[in-house]
Protein backbone atom coordinates (compact mmCIF):
# COMPACT_ATOMS: atom_id res chain seq x y z
CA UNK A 1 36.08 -28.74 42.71
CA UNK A 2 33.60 -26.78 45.21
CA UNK A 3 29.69 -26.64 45.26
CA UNK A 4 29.90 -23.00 43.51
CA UNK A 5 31.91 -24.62 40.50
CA UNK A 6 30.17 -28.14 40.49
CA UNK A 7 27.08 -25.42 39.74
CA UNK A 8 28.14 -24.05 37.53
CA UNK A 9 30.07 -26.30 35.44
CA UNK A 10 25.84 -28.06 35.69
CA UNK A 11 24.46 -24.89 34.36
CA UNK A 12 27.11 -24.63 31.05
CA UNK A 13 26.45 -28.20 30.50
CA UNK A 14 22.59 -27.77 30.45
CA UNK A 15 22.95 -24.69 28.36
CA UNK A 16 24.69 -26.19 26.03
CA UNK A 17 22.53 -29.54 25.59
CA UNK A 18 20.04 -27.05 24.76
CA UNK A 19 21.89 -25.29 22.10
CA UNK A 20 22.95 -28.63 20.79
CA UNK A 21 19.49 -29.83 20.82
CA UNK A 22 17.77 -26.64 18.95
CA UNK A 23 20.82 -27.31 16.48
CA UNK A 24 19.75 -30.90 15.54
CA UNK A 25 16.11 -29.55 15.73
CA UNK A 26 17.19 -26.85 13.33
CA UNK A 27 18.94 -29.10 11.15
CA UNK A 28 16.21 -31.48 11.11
CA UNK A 29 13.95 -29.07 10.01
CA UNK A 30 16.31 -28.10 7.21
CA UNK A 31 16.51 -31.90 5.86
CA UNK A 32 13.03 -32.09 5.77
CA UNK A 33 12.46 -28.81 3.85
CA UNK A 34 13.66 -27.49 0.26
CA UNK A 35 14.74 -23.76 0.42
CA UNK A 36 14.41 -22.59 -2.80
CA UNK A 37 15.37 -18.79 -2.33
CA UNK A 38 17.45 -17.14 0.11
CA UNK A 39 18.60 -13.67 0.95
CA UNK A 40 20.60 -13.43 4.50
CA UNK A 41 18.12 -14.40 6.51
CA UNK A 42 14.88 -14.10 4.07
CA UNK A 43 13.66 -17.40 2.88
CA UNK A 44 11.40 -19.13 0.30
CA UNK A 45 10.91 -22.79 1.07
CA UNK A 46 8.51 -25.90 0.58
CA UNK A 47 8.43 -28.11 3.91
CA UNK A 48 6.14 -31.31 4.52
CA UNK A 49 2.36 -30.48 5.61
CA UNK A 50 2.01 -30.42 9.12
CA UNK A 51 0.72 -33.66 10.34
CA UNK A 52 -2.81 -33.14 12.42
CA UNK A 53 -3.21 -34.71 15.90
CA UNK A 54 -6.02 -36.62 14.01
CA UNK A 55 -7.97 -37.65 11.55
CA UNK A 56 -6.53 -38.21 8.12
CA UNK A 57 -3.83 -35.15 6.06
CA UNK A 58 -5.75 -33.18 3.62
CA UNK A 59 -3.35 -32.51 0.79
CA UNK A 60 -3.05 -29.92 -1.43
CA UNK A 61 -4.09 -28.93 -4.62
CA UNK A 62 -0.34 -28.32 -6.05
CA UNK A 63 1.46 -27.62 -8.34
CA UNK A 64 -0.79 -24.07 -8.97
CA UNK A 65 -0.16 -21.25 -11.26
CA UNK A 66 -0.88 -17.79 -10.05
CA UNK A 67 -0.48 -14.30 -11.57
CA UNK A 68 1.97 -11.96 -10.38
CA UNK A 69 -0.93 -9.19 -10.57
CA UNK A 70 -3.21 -11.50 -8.39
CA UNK A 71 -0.62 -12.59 -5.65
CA UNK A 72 0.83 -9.03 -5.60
CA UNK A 73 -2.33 -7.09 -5.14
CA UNK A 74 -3.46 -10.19 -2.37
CA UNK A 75 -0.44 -9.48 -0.23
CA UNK A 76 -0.98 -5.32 -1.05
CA UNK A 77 -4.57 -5.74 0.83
CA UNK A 78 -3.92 -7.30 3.82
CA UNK A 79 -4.07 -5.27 6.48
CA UNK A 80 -3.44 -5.93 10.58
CA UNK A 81 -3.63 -4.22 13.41
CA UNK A 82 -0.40 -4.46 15.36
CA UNK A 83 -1.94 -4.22 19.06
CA UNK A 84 -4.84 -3.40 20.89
CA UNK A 85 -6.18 0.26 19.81
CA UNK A 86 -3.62 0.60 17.39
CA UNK A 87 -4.70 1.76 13.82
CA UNK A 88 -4.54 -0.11 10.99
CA UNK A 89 -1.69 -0.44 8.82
CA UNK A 90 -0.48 -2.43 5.68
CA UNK A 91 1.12 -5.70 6.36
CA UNK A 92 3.93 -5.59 3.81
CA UNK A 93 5.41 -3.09 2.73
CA UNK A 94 5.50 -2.45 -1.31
CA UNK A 95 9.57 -3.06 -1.86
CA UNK A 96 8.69 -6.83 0.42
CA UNK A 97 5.67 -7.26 -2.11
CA UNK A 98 8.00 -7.04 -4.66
CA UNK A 99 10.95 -9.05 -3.36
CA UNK A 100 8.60 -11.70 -2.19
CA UNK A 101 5.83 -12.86 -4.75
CA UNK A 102 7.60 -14.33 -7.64
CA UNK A 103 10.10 -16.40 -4.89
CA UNK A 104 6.24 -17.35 -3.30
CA UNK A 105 4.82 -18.20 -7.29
CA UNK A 106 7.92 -19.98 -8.05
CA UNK A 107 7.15 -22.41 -4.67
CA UNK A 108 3.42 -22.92 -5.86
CA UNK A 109 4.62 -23.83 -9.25
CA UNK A 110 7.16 -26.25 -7.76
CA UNK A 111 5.55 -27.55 -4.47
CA UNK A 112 4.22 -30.98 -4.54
CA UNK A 113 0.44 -31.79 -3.05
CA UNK A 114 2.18 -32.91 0.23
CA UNK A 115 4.30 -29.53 0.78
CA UNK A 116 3.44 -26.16 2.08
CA UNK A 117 5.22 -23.04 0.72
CA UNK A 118 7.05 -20.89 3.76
CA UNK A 119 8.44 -17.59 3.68
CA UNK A 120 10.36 -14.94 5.95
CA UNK A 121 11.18 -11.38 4.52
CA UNK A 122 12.30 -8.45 6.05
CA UNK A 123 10.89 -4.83 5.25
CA UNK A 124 11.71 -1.57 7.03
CA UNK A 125 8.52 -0.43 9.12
CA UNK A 126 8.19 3.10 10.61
CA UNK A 127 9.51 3.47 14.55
CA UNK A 128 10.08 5.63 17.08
CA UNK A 129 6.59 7.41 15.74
CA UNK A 130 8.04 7.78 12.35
CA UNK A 131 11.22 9.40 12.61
CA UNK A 132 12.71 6.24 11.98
CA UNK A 133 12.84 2.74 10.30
CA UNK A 134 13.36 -0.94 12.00
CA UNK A 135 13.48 -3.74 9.88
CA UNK A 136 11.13 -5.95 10.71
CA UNK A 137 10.52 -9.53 9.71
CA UNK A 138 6.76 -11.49 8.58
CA UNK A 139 7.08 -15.17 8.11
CA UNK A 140 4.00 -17.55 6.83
CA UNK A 141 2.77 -20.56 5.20
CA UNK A 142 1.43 -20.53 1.79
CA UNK A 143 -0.71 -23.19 0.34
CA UNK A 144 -3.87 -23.96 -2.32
CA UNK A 145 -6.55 -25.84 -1.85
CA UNK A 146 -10.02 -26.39 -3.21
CA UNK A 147 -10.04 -22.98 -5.29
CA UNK A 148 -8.67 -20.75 -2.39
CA UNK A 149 -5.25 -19.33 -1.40
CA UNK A 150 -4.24 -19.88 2.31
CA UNK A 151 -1.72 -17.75 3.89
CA UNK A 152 -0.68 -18.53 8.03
CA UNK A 153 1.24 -16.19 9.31
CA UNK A 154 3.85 -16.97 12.59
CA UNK A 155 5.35 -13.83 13.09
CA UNK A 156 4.17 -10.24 12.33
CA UNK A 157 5.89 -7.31 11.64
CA UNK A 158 8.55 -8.81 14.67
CA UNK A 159 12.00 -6.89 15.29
CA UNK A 160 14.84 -8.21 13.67
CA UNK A 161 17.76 -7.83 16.19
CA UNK A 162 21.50 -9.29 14.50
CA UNK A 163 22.55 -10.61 17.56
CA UNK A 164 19.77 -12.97 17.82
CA UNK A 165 20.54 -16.68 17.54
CA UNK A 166 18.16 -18.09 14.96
CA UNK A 167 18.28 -21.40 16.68
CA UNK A 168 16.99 -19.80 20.14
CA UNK A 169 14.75 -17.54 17.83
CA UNK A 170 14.09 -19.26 14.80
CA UNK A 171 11.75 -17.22 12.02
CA UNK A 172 8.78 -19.91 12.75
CA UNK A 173 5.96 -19.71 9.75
CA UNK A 174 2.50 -20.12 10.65
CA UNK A 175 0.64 -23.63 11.68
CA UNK A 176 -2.67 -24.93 11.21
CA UNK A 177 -2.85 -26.43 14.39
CA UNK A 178 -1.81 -23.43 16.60
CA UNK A 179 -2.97 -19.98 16.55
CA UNK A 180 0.14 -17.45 16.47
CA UNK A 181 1.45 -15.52 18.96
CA UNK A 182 1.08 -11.77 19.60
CA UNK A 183 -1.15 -9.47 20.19
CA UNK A 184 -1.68 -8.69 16.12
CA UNK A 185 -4.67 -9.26 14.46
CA UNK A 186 -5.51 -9.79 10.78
CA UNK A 187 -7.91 -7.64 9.89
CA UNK A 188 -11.56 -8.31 7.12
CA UNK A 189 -11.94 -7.24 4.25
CA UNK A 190 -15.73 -6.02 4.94
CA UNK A 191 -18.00 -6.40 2.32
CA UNK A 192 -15.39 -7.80 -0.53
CA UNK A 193 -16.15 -11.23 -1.85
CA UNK A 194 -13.74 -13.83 -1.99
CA UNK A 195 -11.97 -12.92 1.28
CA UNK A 196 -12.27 -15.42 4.55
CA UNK A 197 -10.12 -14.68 7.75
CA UNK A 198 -9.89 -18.19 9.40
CA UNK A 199 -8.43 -17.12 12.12
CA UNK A 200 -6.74 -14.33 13.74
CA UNK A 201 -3.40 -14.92 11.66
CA UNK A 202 -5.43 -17.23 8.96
CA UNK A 203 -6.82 -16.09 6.15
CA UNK A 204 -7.79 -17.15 2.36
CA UNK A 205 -8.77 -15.74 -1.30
CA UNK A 206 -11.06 -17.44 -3.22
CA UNK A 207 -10.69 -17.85 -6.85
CA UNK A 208 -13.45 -14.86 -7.36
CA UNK A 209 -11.32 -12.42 -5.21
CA UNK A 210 -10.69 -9.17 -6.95
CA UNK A 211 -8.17 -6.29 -6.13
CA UNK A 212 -9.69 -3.52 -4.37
CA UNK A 213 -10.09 -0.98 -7.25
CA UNK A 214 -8.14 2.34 -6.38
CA UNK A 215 -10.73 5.17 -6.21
CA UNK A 216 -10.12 7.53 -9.44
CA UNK A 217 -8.05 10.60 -8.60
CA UNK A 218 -10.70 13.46 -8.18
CA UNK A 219 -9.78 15.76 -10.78
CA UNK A 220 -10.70 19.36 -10.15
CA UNK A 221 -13.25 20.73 -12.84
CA UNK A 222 -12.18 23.84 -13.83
CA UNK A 223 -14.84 26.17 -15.11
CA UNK A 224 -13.23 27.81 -18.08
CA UNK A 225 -12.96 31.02 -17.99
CA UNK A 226 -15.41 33.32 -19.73
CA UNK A 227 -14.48 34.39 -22.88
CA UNK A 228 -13.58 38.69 -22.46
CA UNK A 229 -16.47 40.50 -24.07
CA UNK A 230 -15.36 41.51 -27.45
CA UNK A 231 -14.11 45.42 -26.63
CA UNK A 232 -17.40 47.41 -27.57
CA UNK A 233 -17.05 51.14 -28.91
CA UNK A 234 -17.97 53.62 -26.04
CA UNK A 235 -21.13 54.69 -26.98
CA UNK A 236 -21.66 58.14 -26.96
CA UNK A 237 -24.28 60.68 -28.23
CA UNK A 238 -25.22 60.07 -31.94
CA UNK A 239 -23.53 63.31 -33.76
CA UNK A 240 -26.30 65.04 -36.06
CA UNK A 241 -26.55 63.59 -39.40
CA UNK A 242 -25.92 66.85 -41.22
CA UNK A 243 -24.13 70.15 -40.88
CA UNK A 244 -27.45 72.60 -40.11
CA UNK A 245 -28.14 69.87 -37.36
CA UNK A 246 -24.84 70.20 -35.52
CA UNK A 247 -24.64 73.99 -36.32
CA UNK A 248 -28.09 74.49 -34.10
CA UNK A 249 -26.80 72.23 -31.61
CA UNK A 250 -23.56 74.58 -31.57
CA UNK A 251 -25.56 77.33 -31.18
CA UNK A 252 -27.53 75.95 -28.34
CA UNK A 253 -24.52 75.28 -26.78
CA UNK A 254 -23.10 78.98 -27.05
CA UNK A 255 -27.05 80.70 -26.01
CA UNK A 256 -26.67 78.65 -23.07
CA UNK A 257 -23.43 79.56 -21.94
CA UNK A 258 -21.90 76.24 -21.87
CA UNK A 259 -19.16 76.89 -24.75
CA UNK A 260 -17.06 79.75 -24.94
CA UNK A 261 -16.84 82.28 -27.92
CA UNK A 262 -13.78 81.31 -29.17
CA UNK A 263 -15.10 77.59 -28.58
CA UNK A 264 -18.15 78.42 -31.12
CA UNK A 265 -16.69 79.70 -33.90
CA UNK A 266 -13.60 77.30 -33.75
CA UNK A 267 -16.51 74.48 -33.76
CA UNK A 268 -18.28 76.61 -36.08
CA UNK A 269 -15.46 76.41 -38.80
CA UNK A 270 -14.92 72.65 -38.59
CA UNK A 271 -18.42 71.89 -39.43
CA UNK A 272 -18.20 74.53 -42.14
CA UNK A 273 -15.12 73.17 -43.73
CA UNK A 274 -16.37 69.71 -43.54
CA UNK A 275 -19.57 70.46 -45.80
């Protein structure tokens, strides 16, 4: 064997420790978890609490029952803003808000006070400036404790690629002992009650929380329209009350020269034979 294949046959040996490695790490993780919904590679599980560097474990207050209304309309209202500059968007989209939250109740009505709920889903998010959609994957940690909802997220809105190895590029969920990676950021809720962000990926919902209320749709008054005047008779001169009356005013007309002969006495007969 030469130097150049001694190397090598070193380098596919260390590569494949580490694959081996990441599988028992992998598998580890799995024995210490309990998946309790799967979909390809979406995932509802309880797993251990973490344990801290130090100090004693706070455990949780679980089981807990939540609404689907209340967790629905939590995950609806969290907002982040993906990088630097960019504008704010919606988190989850609403066909992962549905998939998601009774998988996430079912884990808080199961999970013991010494487990932690985690979660991946996949939703398609707009790309290539919206002429597109990449599905895209959100993982986090779910947990209750003293009257508020937790969520820690681990990855955000992160491109789902099949060809990735899951045990080089595992879907991590959130920590309480590391911030996440990314340049993401959770975003407040200013000026609603109930709402805390902990942390750039961290945040909770108090028992008190209440869905943003959707503004009313604006409907357009319509004046209505103005009732058409009732047709009035064309008013025209008031005819004389009696036959000598019109007859003078016939003969006015024909002294003056504004009627014709022929026009006088054929007027002149009407009013006669209407008498």
């Amino acid at each position: 064997m030469n130097m150049y294949q001694g190397t090598r046959a070193v380098r596919l040996f260390s590569v494949a420790a580490i694959v081996v490695s990441l599988s028992f790490a992998v598998v580890a993780q799995a024995a210490g978890s309990r998946q309790l919904w799967h979909s390809r590679e979406q995932f509802v599980a309880l797993e251990p609490l973490e344990k801290p560097s130090s100090g004693s474990m706070q455990t949780n207050d679980h089981p807990v029952e939540l609404t689907l209304e209340k967790l629905t309309a939590i995950l609806e209202s969290i907002d982040i803003r993906a990088s630097a500059g960019g504008k704010p968007e919606a988190l989850f989209t609403k066909a992962t808000v549905e998939v998601i939250v009774p998988e996430l109740l079912n884990g808080l009505r199961l999970a013991t006070p010494t487990e932690d709920v985690t979660f991946a889903v996949i939703g398609l998010h707009s790309a290539l400036y919206g002429l597109a959609k990449s599905p895209r994957v959100t993982t986090g940690r779910v947990f209750y404790k003293d009257g508020r909802l937790s969520i820690i997220f681990g990855l955000v809105q992160q491109e789902v690629r099949d060809r990735d190895d899951r045990r080089l590029f595992p879907f991590t969920p959130g920590s309480r002992s590391a911030v996440a990676p990314g340049d993401w950021t959770l975003l407040p809720q200013t000026g609603r009650s109930g709402f805390s962000l902990v942390r750039k990926d961290w945040v909770t919902f108090s028992d008190e929380w209440l869905a943003p209320v959707a503004p009313a749709p604006v409907v357009e008054q319509k004046t209505p329209p103005v009732p058409a005047a009732a047709a009035q008779p064309v008013k025209t001169a008031s005819e004389p009350r009696n036959p000598s009356e019109r007859l003078t005013i016939l003969n006015e007309l024909k002294n003056k020269g504004l009627i014709t002969e022929d026009e006088f006495r054929t007027k002149r007969l009407e009013i006669l034979n209407g008498i």
